[in-house]
N, C-alpha and C. Protein backbone atom coordinates (compact mmCIF):
# COMPACT_ATOMS: atom_id res chain seq x y z
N UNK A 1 35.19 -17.40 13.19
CA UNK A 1 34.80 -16.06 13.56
C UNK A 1 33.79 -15.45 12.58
N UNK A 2 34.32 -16.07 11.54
CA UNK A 2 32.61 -15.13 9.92
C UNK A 2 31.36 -15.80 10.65
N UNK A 3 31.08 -16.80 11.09
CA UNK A 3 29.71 -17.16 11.46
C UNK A 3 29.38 -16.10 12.37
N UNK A 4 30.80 -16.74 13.79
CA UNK A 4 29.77 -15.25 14.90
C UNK A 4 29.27 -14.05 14.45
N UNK A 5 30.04 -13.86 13.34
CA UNK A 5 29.70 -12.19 13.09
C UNK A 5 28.21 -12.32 12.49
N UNK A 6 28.24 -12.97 11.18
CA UNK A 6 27.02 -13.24 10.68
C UNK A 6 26.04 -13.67 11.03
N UNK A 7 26.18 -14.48 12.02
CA UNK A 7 24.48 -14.44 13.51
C UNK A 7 24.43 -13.86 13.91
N UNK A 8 25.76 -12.65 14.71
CA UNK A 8 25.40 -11.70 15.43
C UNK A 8 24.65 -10.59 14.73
N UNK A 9 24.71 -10.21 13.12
CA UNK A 9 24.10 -9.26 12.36
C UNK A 9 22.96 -10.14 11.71
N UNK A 10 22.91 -10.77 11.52
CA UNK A 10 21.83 -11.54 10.80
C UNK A 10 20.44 -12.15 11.81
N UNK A 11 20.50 -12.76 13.32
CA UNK A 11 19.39 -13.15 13.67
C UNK A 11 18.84 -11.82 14.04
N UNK A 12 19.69 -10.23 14.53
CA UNK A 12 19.01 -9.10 15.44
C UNK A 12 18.04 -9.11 13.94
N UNK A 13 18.54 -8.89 12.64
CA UNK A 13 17.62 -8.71 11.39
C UNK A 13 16.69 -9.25 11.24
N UNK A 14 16.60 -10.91 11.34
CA UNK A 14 15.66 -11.36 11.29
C UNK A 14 14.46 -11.12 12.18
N UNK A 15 14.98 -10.93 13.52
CA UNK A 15 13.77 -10.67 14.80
C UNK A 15 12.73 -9.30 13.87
N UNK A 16 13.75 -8.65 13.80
CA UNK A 16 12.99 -6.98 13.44
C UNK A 16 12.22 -7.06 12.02
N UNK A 17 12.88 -7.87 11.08
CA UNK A 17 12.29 -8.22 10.00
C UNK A 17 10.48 -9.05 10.23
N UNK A 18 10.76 -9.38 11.60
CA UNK A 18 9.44 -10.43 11.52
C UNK A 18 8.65 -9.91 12.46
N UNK A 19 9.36 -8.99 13.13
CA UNK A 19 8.49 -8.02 14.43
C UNK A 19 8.09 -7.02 13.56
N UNK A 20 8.33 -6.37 12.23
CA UNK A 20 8.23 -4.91 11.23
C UNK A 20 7.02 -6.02 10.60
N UNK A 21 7.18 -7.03 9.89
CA UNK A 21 6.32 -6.93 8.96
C UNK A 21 4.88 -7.10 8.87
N UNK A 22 4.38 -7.69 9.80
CA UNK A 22 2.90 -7.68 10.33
C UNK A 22 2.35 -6.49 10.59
N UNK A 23 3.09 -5.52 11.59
CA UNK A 23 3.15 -3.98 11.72
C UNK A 23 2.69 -3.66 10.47
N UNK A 24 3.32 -3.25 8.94
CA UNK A 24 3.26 -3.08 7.35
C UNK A 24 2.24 -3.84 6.84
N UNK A 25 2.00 -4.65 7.05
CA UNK A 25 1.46 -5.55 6.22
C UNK A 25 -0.17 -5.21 6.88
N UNK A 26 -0.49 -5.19 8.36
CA UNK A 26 -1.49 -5.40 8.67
C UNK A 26 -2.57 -6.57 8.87
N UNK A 27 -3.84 -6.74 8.24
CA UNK A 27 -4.70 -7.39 7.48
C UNK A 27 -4.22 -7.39 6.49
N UNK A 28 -3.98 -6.70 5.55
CA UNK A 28 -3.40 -6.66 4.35
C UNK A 28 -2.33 -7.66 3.89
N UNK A 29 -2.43 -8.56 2.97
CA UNK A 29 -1.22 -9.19 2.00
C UNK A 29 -0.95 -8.87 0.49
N UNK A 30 0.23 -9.53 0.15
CA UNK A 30 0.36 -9.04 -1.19
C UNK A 30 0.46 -10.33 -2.48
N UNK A 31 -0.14 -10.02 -3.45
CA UNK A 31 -0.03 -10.71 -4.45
C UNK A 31 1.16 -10.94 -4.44
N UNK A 32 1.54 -12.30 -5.97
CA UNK A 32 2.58 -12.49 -6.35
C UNK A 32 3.40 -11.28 -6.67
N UNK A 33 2.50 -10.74 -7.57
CA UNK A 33 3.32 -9.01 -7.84
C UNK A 33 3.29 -8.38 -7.38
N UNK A 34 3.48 -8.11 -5.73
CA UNK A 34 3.89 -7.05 -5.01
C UNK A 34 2.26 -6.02 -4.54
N UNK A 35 1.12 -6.37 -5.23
CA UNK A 35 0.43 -5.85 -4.81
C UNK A 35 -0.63 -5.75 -3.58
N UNK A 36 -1.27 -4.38 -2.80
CA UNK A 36 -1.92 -4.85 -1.43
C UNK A 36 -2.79 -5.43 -1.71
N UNK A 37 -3.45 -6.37 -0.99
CA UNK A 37 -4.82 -7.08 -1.11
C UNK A 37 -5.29 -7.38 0.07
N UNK A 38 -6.33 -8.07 0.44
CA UNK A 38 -7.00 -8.04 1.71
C UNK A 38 -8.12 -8.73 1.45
N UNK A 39 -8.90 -9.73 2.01
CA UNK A 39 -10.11 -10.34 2.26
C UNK A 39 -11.64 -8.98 1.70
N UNK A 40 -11.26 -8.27 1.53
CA UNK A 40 -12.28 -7.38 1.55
C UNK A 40 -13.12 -7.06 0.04
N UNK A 41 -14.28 -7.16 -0.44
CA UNK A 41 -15.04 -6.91 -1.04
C UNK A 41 -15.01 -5.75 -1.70
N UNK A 42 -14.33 -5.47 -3.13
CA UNK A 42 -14.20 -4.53 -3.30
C UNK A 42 -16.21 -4.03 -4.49
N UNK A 43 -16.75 -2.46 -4.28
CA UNK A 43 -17.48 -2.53 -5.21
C UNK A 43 -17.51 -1.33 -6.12
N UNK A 44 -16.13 -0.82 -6.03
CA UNK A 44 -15.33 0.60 -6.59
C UNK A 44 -13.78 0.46 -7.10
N UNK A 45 -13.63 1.41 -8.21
CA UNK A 45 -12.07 1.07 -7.99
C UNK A 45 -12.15 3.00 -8.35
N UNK A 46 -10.85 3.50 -7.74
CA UNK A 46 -10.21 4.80 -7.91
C UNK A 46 -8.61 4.49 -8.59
N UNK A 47 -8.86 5.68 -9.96
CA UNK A 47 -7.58 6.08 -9.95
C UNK A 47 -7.64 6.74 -9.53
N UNK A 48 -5.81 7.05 -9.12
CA UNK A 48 -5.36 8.07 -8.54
C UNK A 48 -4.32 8.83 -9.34
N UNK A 49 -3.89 10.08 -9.08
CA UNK A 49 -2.76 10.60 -9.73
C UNK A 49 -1.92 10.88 -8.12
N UNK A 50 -0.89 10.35 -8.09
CA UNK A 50 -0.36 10.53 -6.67
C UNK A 50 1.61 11.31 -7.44
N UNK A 51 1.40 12.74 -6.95
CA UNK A 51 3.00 13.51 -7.20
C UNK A 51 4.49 12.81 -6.50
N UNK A 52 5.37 12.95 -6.61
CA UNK A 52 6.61 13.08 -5.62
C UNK A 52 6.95 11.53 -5.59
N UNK A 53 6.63 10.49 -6.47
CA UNK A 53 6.98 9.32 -5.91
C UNK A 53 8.19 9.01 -7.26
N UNK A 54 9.34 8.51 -6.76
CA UNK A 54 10.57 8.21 -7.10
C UNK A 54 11.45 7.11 -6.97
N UNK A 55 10.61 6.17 -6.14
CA UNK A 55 11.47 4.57 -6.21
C UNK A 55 10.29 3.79 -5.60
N UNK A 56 10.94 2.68 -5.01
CA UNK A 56 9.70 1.34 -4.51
C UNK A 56 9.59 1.77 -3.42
N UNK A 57 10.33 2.53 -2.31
CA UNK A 57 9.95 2.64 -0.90
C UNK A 57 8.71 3.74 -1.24
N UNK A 58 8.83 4.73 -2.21
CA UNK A 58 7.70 5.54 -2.12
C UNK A 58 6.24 4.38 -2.17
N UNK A 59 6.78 3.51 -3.35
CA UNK A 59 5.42 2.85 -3.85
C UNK A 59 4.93 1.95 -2.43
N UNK A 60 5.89 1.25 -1.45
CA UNK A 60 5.25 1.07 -0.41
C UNK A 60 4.48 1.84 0.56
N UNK A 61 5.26 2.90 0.34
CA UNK A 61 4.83 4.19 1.70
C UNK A 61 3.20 4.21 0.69
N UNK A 62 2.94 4.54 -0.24
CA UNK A 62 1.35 4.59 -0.95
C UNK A 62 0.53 3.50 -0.32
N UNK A 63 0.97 1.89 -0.77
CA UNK A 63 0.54 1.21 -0.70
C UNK A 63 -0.24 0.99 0.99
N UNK A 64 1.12 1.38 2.26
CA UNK A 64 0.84 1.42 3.54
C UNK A 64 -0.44 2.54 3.53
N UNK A 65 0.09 3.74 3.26
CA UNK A 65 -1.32 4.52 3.43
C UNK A 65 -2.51 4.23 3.41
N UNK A 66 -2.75 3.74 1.81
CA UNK A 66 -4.04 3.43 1.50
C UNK A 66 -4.98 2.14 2.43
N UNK A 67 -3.85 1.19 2.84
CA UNK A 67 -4.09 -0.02 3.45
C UNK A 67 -4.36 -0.07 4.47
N UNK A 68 -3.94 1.48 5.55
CA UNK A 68 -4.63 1.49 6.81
C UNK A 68 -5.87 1.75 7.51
N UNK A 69 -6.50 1.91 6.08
CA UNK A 69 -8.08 2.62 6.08
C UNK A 69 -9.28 0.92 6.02
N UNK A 70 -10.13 1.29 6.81
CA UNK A 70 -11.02 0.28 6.38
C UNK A 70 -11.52 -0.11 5.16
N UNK A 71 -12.05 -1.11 4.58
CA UNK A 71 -12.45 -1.13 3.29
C UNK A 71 -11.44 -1.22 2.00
N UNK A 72 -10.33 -1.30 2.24
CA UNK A 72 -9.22 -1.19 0.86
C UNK A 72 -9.18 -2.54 0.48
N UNK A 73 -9.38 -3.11 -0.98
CA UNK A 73 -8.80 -4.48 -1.17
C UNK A 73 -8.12 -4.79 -2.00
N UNK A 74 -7.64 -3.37 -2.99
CA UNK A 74 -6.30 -3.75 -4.00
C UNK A 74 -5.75 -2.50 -3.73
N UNK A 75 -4.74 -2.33 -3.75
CA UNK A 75 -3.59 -1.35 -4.14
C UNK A 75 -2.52 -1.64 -5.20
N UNK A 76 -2.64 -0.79 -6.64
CA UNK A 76 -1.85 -1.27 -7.59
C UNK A 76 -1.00 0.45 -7.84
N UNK A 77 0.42 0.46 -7.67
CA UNK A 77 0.88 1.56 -7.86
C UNK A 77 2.20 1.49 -9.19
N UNK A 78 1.92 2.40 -9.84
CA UNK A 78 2.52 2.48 -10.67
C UNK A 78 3.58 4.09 -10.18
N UNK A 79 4.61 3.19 -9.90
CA UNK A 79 5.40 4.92 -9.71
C UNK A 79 6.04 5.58 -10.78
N UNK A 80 6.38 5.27 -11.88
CA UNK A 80 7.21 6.02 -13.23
C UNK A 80 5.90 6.62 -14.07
N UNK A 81 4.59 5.84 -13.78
CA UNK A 81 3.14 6.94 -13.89
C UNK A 81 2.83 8.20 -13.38
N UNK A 82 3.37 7.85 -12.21
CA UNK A 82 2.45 8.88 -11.09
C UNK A 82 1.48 8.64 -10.56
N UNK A 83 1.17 7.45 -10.71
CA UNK A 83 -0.40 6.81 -10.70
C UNK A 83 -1.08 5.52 -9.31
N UNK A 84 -1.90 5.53 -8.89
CA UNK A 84 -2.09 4.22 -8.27
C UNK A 84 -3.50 4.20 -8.89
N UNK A 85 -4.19 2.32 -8.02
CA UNK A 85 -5.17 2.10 -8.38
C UNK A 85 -5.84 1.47 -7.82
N UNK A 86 -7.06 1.85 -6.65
CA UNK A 86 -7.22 1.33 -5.68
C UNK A 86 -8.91 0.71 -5.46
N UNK A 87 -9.00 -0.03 -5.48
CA UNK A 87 -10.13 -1.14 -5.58
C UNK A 87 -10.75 -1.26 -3.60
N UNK A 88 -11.82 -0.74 -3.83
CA UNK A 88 -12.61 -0.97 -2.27
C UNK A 88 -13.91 -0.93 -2.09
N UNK A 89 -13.91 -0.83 -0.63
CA UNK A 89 -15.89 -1.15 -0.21
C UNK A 89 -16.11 0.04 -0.11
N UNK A 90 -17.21 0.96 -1.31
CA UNK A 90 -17.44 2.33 -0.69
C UNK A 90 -18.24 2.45 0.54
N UNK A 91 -18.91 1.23 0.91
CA UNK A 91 -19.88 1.75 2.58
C UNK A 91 -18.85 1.51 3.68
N UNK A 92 -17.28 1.72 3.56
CA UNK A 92 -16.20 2.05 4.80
C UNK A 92 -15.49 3.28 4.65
N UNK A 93 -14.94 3.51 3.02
CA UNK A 93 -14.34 4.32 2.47
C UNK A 93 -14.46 4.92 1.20
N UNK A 94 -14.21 6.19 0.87
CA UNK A 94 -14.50 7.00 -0.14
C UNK A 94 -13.02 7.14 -0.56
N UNK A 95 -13.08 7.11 -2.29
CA UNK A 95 -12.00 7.80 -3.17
C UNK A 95 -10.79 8.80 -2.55
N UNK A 96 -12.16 9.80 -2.32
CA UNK A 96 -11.59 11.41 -1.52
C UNK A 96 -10.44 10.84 -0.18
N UNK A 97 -11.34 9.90 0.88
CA UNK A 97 -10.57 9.51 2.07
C UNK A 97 -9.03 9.00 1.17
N UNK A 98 -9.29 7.63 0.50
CA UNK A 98 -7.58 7.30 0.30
C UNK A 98 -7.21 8.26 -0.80
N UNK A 99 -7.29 9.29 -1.08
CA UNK A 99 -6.29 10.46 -1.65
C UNK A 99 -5.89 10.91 -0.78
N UNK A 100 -6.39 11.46 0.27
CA UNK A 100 -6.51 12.30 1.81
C UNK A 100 -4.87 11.30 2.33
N UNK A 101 -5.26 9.90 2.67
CA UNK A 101 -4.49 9.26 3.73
C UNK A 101 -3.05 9.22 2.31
N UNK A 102 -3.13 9.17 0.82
CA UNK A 102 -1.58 9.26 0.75
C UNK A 102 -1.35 10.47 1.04
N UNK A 103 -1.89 11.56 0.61
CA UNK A 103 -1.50 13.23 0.67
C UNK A 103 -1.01 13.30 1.97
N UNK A 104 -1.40 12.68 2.98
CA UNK A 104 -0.89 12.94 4.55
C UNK A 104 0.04 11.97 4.61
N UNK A 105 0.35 11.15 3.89
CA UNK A 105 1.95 10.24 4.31
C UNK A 105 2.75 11.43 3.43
N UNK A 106 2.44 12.13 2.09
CA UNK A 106 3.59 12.81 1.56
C UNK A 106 3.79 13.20 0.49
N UNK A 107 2.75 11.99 -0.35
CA UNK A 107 2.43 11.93 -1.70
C UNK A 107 1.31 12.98 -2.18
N UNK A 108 1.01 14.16 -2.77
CA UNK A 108 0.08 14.87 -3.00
C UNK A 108 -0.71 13.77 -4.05
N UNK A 109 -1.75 13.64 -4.10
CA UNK A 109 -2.95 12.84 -4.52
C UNK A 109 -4.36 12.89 -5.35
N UNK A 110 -4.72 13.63 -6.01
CA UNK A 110 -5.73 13.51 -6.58
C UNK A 110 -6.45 12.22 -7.29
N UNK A 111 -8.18 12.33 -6.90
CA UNK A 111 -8.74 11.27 -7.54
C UNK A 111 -8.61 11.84 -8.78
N UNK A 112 -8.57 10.83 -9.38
CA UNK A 112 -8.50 10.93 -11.48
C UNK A 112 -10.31 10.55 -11.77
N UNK A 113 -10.50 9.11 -11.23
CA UNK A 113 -11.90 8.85 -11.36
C UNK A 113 -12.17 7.81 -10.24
N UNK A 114 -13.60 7.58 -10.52
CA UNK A 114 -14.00 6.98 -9.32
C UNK A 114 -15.02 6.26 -9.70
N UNK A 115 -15.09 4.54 -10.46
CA UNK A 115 -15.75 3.55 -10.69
C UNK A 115 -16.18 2.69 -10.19
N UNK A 116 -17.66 2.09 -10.64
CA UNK A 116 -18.25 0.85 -9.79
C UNK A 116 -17.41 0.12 -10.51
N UNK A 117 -17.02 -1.31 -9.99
CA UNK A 117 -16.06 -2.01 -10.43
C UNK A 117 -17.09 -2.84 -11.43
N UNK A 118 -16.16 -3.08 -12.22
CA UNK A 118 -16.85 -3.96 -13.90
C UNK A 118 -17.38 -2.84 -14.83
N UNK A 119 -17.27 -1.76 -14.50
CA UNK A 119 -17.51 -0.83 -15.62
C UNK A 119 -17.06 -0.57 -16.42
């Protein structure tokens, strides 16, 4: 009877686990360390100062934000900072835009700065 139970709770998980994560993930994958990345050319990086974040689901909910915008190709969030750090193509997206898209998931956001990358 422990098996039935444990297929019966365990494959509905798996379906949703594998139907959710493409949804999240997007284009987007993640480094070994948890960070977003993407095929995309980055020739900027932004810090950010992002408020209100308090565990890893926040640091995903950032990471999703930033990742739904064209042009993103790193997302590095530091949540016990306050901070993220986001590497992209400025001829799709601007600094201002991914502050904008976390501030509208929840996270209030300010750019800190806004660099050509290798500077």
């Amino acid at each position: 009877m422990p098996n039935l139970i444990r297929e019966a709770v365990l494959v509905p998980l798996l379906a949703v686990g594998i139907a959710v994560a493409p949804m999240v993930l997007g284009t987007a994958g993640c480094t070994a360390d948890g960070q977003a990345q993407s095929a995309v050319t980055a020739d900027r990086r932004a810090s950010l100062r992002v408020d209100g974040m308090t565990c890893a689901s926040c640091s995903v909910t950032v990471r999703v934000a930033a990742t739904k915008l064209d042009g993103i190709a790193l997302v590095e969030v530091d949540v016990e900072g306050g901070a993220a750090t986001v590497s992209f193509d400025s001829t799709k997206v601007t600094a201002e835009q991914i502050a904008a898209a976390i501030s509208e998931a929840g996270y209030a956001t300010t750019v800190v700065s806004d660099q050509a990358v290798g500077s």
